[in-house]
PDB file of N, CA and C in Angstrom:
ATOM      1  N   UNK A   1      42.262   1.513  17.310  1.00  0.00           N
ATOM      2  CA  UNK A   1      42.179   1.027  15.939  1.00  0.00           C
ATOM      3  C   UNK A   1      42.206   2.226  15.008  1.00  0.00           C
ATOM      4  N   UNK A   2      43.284   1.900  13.811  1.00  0.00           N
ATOM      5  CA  UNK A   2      43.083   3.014  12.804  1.00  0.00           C
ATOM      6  C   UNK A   2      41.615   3.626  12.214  1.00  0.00           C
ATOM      7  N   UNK A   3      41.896   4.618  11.636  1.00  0.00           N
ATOM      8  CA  UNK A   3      40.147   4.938  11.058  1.00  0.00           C
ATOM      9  C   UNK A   3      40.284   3.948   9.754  1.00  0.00           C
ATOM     10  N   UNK A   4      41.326   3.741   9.273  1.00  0.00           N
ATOM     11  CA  UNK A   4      41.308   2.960   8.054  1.00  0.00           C
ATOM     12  C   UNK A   4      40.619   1.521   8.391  1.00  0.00           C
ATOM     13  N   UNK A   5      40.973   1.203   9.585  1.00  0.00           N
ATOM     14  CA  UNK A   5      40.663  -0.533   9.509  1.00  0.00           C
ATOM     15  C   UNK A   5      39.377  -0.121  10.094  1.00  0.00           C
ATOM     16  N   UNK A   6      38.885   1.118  10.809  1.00  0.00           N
ATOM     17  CA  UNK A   6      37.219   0.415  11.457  1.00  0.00           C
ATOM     18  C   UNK A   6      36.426   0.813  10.413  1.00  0.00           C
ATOM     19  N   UNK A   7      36.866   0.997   9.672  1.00  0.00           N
ATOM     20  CA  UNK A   7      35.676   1.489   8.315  1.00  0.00           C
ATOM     21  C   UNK A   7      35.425  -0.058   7.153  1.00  0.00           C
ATOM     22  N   UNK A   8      36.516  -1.485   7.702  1.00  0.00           N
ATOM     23  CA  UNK A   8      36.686  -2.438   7.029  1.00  0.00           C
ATOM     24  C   UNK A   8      35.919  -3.345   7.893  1.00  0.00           C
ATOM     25  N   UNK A   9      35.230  -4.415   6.918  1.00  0.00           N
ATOM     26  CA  UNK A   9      35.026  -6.073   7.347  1.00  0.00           C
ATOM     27  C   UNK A   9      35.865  -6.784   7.359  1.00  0.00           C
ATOM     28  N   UNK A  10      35.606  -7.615   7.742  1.00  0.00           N
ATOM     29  CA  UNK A  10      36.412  -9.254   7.301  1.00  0.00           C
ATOM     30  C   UNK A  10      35.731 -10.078   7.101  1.00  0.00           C
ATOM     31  N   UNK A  11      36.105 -10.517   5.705  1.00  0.00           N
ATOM     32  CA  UNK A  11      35.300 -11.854   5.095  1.00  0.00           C
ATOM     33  C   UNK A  11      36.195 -13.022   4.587  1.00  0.00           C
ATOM     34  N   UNK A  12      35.486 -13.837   4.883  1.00  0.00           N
ATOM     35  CA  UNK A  12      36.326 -14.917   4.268  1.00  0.00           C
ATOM     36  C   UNK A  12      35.824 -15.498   3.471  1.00  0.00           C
ATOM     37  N   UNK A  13      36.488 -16.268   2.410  1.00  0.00           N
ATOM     38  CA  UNK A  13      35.880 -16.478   1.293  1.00  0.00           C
ATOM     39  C   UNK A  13      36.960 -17.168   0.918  1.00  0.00           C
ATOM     40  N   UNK A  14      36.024 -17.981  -0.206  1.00  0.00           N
ATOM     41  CA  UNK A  14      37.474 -19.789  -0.810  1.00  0.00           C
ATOM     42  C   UNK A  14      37.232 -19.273  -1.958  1.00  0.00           C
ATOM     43  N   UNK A  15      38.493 -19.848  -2.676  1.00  0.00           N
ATOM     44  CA  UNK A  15      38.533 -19.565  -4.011  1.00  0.00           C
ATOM     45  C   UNK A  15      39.798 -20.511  -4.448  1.00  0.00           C
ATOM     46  N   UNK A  16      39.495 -20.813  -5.454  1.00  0.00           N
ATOM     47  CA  UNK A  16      40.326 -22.004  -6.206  1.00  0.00           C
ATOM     48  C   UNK A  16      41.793 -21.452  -6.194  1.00  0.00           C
ATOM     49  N   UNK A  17      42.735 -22.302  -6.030  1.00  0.00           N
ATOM     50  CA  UNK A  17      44.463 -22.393  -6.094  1.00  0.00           C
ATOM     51  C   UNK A  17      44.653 -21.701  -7.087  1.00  0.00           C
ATOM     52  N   UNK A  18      44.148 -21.448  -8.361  1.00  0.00           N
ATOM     53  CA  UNK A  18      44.859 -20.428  -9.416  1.00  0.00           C
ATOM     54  C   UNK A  18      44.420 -19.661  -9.380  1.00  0.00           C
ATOM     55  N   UNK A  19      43.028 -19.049  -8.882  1.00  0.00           N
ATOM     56  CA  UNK A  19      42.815 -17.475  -8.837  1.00  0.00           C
ATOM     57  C   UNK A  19      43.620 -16.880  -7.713  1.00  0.00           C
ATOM     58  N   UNK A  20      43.797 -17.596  -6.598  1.00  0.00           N
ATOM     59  CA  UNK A  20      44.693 -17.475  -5.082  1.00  0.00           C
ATOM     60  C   UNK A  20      46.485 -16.789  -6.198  1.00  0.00           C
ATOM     61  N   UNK A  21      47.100 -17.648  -6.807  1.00  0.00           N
ATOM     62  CA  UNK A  21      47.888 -17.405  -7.244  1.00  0.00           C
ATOM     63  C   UNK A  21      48.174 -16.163  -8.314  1.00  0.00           C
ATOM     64  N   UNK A  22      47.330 -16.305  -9.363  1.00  0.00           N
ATOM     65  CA  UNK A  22      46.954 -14.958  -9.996  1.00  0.00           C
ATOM     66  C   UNK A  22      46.659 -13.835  -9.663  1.00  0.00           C
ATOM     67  N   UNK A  23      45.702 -13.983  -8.560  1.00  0.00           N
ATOM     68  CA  UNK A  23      45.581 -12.597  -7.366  1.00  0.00           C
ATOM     69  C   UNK A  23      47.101 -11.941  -6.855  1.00  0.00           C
ATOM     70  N   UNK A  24      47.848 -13.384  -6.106  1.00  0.00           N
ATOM     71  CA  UNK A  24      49.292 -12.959  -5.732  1.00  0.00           C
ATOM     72  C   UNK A  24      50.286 -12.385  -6.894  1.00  0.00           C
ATOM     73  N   UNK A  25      50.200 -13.231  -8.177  1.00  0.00           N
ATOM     74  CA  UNK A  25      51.106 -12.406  -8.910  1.00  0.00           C
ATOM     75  C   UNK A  25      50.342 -10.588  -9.253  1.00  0.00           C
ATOM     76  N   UNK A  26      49.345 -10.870  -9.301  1.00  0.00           N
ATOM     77  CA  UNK A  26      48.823  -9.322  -9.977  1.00  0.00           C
ATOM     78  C   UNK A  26      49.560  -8.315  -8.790  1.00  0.00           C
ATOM     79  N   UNK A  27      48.888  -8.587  -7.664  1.00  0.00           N
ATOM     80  CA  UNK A  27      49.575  -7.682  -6.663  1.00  0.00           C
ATOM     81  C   UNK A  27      50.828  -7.765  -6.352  1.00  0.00           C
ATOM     82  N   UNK A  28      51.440  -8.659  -6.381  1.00  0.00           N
ATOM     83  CA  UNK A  28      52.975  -8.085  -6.770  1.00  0.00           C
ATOM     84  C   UNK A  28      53.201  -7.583  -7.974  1.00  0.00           C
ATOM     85  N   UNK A  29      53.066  -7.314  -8.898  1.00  0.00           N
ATOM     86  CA  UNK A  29      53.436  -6.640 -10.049  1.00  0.00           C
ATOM     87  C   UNK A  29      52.929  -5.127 -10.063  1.00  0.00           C
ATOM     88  N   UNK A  30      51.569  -5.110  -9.542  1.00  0.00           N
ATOM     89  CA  UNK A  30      50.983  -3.888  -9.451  1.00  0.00           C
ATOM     90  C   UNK A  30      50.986  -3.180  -8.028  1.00  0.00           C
ATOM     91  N   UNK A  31      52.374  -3.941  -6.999  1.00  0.00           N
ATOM     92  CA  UNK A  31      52.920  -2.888  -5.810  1.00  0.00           C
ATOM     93  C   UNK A  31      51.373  -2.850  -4.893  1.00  0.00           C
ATOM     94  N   UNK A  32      50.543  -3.931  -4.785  1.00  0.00           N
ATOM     95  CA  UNK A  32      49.429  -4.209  -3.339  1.00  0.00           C
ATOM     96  C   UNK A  32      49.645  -5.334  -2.345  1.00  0.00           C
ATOM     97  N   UNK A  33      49.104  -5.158  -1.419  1.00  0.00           N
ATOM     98  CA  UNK A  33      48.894  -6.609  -1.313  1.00  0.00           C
ATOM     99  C   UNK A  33      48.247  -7.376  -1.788  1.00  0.00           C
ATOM    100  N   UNK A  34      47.832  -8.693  -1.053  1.00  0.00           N
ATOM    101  CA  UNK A  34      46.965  -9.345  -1.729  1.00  0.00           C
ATOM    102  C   UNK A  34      45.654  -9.151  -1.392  1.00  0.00           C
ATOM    103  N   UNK A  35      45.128  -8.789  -0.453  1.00  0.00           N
ATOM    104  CA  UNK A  35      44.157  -8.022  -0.038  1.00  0.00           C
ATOM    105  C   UNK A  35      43.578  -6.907  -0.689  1.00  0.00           C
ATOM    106  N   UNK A  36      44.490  -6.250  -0.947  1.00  0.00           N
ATOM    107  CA  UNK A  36      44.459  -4.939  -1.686  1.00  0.00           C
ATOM    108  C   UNK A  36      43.718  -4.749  -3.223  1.00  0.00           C
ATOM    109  N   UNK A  37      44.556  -6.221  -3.874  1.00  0.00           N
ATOM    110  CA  UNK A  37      44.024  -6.137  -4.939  1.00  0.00           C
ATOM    111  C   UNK A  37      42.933  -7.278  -5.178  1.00  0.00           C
ATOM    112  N   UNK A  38      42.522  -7.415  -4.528  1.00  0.00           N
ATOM    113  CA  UNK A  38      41.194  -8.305  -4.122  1.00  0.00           C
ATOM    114  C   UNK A  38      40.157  -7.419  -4.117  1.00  0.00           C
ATOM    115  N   UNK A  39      40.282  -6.063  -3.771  1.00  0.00           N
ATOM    116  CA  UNK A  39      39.581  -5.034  -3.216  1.00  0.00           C
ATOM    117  C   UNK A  39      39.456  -4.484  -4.616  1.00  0.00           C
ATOM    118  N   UNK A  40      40.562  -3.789  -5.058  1.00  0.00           N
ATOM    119  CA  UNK A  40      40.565  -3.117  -6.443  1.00  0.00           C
ATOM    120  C   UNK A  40      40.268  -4.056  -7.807  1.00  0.00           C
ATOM    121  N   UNK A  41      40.419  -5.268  -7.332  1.00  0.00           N
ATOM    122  CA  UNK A  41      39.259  -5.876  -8.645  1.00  0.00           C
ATOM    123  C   UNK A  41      37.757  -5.652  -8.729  1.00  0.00           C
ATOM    124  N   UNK A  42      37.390  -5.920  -7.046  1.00  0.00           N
ATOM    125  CA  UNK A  42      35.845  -5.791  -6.769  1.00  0.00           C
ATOM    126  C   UNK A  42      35.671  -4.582  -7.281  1.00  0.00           C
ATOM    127  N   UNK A  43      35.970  -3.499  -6.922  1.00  0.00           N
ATOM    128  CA  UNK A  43      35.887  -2.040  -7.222  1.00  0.00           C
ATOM    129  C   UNK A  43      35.848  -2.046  -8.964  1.00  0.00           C
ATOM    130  N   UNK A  44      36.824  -2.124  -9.571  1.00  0.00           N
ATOM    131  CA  UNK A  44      36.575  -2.191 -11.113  1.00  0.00           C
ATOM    132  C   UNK A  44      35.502  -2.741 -11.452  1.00  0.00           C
ATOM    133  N   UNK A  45      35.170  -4.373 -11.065  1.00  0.00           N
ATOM    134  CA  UNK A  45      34.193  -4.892 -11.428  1.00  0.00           C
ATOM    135  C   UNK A  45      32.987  -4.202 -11.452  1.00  0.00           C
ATOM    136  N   UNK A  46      32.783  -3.960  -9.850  1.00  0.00           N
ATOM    137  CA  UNK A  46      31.424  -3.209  -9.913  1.00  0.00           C
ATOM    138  C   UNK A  46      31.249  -1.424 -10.557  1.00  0.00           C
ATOM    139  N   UNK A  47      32.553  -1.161 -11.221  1.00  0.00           N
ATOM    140  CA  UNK A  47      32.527   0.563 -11.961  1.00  0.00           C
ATOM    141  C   UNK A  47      31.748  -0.504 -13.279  1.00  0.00           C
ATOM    142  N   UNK A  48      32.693  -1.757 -13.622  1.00  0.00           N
ATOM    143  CA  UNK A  48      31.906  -1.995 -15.194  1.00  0.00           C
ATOM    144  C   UNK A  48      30.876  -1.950 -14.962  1.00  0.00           C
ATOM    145  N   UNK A  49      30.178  -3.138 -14.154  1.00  0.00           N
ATOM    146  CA  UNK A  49      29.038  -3.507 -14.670  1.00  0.00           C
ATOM    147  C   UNK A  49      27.587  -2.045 -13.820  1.00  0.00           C
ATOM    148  N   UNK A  50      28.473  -1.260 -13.502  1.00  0.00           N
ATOM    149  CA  UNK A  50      27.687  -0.554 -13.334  1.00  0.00           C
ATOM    150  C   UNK A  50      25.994  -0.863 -12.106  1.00  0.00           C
ATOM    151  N   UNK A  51      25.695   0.275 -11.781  1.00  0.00           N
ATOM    152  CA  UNK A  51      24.819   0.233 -10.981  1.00  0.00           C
ATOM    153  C   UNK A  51      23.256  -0.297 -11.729  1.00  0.00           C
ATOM    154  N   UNK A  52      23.071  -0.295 -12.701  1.00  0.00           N
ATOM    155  CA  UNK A  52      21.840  -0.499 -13.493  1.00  0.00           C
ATOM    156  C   UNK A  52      22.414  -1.663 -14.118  1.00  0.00           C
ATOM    157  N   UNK A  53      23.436  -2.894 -13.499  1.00  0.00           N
ATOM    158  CA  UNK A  53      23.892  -3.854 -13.948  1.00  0.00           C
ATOM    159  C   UNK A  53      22.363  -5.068 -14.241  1.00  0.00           C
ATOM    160  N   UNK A  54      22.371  -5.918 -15.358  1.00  0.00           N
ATOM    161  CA  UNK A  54      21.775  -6.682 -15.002  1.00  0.00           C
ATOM    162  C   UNK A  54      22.241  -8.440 -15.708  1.00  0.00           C
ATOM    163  N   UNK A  55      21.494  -9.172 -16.027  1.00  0.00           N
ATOM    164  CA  UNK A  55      22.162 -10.466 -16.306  1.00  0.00           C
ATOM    165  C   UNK A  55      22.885 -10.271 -17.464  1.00  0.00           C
ATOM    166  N   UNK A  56      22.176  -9.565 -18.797  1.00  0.00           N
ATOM    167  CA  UNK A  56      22.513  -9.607 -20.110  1.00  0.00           C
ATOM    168  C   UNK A  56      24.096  -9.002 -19.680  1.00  0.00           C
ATOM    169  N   UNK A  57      23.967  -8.044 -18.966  1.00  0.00           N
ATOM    170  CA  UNK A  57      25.590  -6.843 -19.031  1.00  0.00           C
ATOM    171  C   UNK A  57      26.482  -7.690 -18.367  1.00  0.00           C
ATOM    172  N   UNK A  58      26.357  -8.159 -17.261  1.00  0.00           N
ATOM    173  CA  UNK A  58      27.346  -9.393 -16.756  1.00  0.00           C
ATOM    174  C   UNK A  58      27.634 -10.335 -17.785  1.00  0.00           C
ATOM    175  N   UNK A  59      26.732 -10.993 -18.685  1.00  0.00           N
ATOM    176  CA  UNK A  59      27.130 -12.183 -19.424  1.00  0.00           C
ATOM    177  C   UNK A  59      27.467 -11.451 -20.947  1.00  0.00           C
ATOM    178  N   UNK A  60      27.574 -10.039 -20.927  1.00  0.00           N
ATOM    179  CA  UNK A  60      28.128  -9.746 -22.274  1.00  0.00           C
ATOM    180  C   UNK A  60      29.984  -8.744 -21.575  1.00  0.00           C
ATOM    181  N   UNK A  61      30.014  -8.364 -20.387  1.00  0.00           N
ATOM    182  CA  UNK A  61      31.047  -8.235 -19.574  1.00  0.00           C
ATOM    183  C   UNK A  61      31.978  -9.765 -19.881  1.00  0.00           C
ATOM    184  N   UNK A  62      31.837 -10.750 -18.996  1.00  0.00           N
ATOM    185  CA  UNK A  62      32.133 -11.986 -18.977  1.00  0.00           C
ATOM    186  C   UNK A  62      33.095 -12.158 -20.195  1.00  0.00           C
ATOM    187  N   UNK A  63      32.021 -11.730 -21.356  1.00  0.00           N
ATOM    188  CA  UNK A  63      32.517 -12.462 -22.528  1.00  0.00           C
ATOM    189  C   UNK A  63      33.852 -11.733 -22.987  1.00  0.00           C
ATOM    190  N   UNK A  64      33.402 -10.238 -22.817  1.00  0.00           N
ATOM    191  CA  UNK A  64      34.470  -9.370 -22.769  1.00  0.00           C
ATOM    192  C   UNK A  64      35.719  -9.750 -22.488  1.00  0.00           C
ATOM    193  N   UNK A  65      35.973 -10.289 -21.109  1.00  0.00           N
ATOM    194  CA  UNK A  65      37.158  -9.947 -20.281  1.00  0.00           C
ATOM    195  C   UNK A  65      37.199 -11.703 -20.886  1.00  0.00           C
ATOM    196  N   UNK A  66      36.332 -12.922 -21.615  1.00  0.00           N
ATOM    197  CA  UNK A  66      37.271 -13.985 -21.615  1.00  0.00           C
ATOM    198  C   UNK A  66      37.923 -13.711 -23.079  1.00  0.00           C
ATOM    199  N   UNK A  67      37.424 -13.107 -24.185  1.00  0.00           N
ATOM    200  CA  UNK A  67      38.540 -12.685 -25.265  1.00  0.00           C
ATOM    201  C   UNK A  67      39.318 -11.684 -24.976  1.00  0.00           C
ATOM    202  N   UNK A  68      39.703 -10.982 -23.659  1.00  0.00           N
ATOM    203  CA  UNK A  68      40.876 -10.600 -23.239  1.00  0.00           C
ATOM    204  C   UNK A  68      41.797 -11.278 -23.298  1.00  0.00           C
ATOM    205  N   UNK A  69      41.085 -12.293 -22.323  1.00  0.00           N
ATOM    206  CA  UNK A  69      42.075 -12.855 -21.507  1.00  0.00           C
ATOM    207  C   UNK A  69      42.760 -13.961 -22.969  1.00  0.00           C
ATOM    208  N   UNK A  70      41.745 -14.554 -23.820  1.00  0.00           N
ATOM    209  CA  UNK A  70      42.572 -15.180 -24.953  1.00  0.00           C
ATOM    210  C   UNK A  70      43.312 -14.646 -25.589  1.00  0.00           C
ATOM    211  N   UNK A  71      43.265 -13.276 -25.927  1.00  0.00           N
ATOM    212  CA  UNK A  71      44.023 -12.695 -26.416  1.00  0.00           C
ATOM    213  C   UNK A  71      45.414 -12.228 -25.801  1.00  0.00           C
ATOM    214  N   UNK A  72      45.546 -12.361 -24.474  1.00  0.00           N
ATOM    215  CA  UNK A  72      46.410 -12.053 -23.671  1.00  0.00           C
ATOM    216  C   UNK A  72      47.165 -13.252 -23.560  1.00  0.00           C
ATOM    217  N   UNK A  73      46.424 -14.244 -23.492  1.00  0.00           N
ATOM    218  CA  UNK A  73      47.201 -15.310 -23.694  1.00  0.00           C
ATOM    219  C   UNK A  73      47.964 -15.806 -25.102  1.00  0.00           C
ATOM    220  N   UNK A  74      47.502 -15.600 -26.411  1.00  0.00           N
ATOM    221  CA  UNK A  74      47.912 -15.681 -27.455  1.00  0.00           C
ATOM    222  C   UNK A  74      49.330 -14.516 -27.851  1.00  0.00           C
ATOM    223  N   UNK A  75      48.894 -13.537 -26.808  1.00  0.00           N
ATOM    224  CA  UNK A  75      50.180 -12.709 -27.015  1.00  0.00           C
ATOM    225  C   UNK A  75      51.260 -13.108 -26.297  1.00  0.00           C
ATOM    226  N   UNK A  76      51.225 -13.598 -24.870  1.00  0.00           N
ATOM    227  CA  UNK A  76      52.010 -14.264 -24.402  1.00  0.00           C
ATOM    228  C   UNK A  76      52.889 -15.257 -24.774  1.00  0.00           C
ATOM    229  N   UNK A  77      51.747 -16.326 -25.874  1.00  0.00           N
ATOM    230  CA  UNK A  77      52.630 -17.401 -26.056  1.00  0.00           C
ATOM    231  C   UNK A  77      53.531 -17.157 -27.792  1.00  0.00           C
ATOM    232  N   UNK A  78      52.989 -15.781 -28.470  1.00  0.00           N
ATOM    233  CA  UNK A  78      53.526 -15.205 -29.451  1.00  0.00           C
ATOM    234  C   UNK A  78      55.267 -15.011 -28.763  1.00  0.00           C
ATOM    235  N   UNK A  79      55.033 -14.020 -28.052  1.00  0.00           N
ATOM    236  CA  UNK A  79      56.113 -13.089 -27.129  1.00  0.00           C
ATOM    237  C   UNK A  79      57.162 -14.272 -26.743  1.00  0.00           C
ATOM    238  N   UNK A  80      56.509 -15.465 -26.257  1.00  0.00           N
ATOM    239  CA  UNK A  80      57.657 -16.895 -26.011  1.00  0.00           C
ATOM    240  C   UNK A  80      58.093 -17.267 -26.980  1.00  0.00           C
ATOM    241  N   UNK A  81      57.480 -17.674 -28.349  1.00  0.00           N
ATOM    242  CA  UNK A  81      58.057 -18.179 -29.171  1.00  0.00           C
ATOM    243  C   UNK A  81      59.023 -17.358 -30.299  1.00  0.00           C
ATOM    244  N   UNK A  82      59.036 -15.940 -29.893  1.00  0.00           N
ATOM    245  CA  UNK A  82      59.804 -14.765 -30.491  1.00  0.00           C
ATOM    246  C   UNK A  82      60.559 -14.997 -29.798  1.00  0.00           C
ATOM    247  N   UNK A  83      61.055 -15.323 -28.273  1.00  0.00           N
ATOM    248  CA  UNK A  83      62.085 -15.298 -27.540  1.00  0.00           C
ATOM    249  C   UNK A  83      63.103 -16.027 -27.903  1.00  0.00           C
ATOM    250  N   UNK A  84      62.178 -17.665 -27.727  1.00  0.00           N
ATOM    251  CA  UNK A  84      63.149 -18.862 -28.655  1.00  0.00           C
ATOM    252  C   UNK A  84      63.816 -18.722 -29.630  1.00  0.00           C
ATOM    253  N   UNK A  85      63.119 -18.042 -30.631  1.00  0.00           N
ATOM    254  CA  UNK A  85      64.187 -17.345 -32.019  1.00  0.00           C
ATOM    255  C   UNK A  85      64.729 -16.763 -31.770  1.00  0.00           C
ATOM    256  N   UNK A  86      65.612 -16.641 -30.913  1.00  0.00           N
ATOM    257  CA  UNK A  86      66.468 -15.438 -30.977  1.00  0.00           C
ATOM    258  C   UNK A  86      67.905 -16.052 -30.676  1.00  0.00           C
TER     259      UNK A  86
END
């Protein structure tokens, strides 16, 4: 066995049909697998919230990344409807 894989677990774990899918597109776009970037989310996650993490920093994190994500989405559907005009 590689040194890479005996230094790994295996876990299994469920997770809803659109994070499954979102996981797959991220890592194809960002050249991982899907494994991979399963790994490098956990890893970010736990750089944010840091080692002295506690409820308040998770639920002010949270909030963070969901006006990202609205905003990411509002740019998206900007970026579509610029397309149509054209």
């Amino acid at each position: 066995m590689s040194e890479k894989l005996s230094n790994t677990v295996i876990v299994s774990a469920r997770i809803p049909p659109h994070l499954r899918e979102r996981v797959r597109d991220l890592a194809k776009k960002n050249g991982r697998t899907f494994n991979a970037e399963l790994v490098h989310a956990i890893e970010i996650y736990s750089v944010l919230i840091g080692e002295n993490s506690d409820v308040a920093n998770v639920e002010l994190l949270d909030a963070a990344f969901s006006t990202i994500r609205e905003l990411s989405d509002l740019i998206q559907q900007l970026h579509h409807q610029l397309r149509l005009k054209k």
